[in-house]
Protein backbone atom coordinates (compact mmCIF):
# COMPACT_ATOMS: atom_id res chain seq x y z
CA UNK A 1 130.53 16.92 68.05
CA UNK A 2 127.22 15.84 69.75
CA UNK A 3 125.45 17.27 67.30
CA UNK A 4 127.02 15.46 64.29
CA UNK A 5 126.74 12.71 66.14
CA UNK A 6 123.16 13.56 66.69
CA UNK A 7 122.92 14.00 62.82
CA UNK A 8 125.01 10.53 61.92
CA UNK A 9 122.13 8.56 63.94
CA UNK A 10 119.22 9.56 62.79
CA UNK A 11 120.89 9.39 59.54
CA UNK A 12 121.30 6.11 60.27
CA UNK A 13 118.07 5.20 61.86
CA UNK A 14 116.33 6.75 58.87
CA UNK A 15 118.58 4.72 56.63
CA UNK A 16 117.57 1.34 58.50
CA UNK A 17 113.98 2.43 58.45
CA UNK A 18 113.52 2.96 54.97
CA UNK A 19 115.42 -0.29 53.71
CA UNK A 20 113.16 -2.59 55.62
CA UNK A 21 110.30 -0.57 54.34
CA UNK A 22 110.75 -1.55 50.67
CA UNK A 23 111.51 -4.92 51.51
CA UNK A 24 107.58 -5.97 52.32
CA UNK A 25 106.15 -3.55 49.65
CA UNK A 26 108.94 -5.13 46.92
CA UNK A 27 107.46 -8.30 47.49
CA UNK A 28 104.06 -7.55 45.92
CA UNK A 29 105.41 -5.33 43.47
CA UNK A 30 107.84 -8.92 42.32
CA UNK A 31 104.58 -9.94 42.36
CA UNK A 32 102.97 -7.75 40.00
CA UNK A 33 105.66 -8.08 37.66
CA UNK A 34 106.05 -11.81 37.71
CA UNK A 35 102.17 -11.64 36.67
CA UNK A 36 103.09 -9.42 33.87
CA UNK A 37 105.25 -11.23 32.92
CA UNK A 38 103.45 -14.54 32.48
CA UNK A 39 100.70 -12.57 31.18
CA UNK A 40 102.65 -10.96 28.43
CA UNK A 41 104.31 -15.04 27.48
CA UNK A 42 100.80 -16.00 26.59
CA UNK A 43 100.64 -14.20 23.72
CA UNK A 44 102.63 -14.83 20.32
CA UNK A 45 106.52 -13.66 19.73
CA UNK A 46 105.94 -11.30 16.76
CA UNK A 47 106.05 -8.19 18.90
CA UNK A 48 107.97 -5.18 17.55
CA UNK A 49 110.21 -3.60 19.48
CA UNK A 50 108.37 -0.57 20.66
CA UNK A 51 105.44 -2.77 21.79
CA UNK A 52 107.77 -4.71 24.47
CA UNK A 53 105.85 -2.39 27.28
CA UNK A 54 102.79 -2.36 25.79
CA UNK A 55 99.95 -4.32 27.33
CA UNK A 56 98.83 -7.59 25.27
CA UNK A 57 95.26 -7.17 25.80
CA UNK A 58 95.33 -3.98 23.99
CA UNK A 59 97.40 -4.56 21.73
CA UNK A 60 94.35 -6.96 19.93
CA UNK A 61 97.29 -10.24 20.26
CA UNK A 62 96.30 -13.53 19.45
CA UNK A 63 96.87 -16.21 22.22
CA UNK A 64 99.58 -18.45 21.36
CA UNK A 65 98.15 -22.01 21.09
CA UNK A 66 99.65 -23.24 23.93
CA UNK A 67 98.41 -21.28 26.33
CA UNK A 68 98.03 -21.89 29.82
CA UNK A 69 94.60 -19.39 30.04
CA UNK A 70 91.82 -18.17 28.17
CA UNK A 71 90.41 -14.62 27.49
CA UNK A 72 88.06 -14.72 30.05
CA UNK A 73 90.85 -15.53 32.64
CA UNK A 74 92.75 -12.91 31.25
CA UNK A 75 90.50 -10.59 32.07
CA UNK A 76 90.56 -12.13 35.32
CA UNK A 77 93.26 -12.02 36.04
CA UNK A 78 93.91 -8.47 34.72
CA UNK A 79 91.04 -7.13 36.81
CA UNK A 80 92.94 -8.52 40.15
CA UNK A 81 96.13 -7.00 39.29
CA UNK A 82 94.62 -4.18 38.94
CA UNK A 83 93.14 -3.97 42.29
CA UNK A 84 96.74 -5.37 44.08
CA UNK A 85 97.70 -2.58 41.80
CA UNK A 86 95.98 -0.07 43.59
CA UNK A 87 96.83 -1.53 47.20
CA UNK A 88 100.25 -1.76 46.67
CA UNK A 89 100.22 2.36 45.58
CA UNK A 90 98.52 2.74 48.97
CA UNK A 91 100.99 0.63 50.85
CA UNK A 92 98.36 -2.11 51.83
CA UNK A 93 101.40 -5.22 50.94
CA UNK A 94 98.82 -7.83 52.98
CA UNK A 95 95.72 -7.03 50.94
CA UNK A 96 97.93 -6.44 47.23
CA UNK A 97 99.37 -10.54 48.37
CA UNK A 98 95.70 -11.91 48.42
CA UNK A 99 94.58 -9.99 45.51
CA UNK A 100 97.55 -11.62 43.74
CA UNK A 101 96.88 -15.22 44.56
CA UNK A 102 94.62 -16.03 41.78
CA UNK A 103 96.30 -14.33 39.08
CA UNK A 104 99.06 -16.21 40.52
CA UNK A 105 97.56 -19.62 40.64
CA UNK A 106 96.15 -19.16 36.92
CA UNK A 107 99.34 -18.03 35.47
CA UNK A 108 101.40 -20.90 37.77
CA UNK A 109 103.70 -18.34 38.85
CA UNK A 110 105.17 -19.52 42.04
């Protein structure tokens, strides 16, 4: 009995522990993929299916004409996702936040 009980609360303490974990690091990873997301709009609509998950930049797409950024922001703005990239793998949420800003700001995603 006191040992399933035992067992039930660190169950439960692990349980607790790990779903307010994810919560900060999801944050920056929303992040990320809002970014992508933005990134990916700012090219034309004639993708194929199977290039859905592709990148844009390599994919050699045209910017649509109403674009909000240029190809030099773009590569901006690719270069700091790619560092909050690498923070957020390393569980650094602050530092993966403030590398996000810009791309954020360019791309207006609030």
């Amino acid at each position: 009995m006191i040992g399933s009980r035992l067992l039930h609360t660190l169950l439960l303490a692990s349980f607790l522990g790990l779903t307010t974990t994810p919560a900060s690091a999801g944050s920056c990873a929303e992040d990320i993929a809002a970014v992508d997301k933005a990134l990916r709009s700012q090219y034309g609509e004639d993708r194929k299916w199977w290039q859905v998950i592709a990148c844009p930049v390599v994919l050699d797409g045209q910017l649509r004409k109403d674009a909000i950024v240029n190809v030099e922001q773009i590569k901006e703005i690719s270069y700091f996702r790619n560092i909050a990239y690498m923070q957020h793998a390393r569980g650094d949420d602050k530092m993966c936040k403030e590398s996000m800003a810009k791309p954020k700001r360019l791309l207006r995603v609030w």
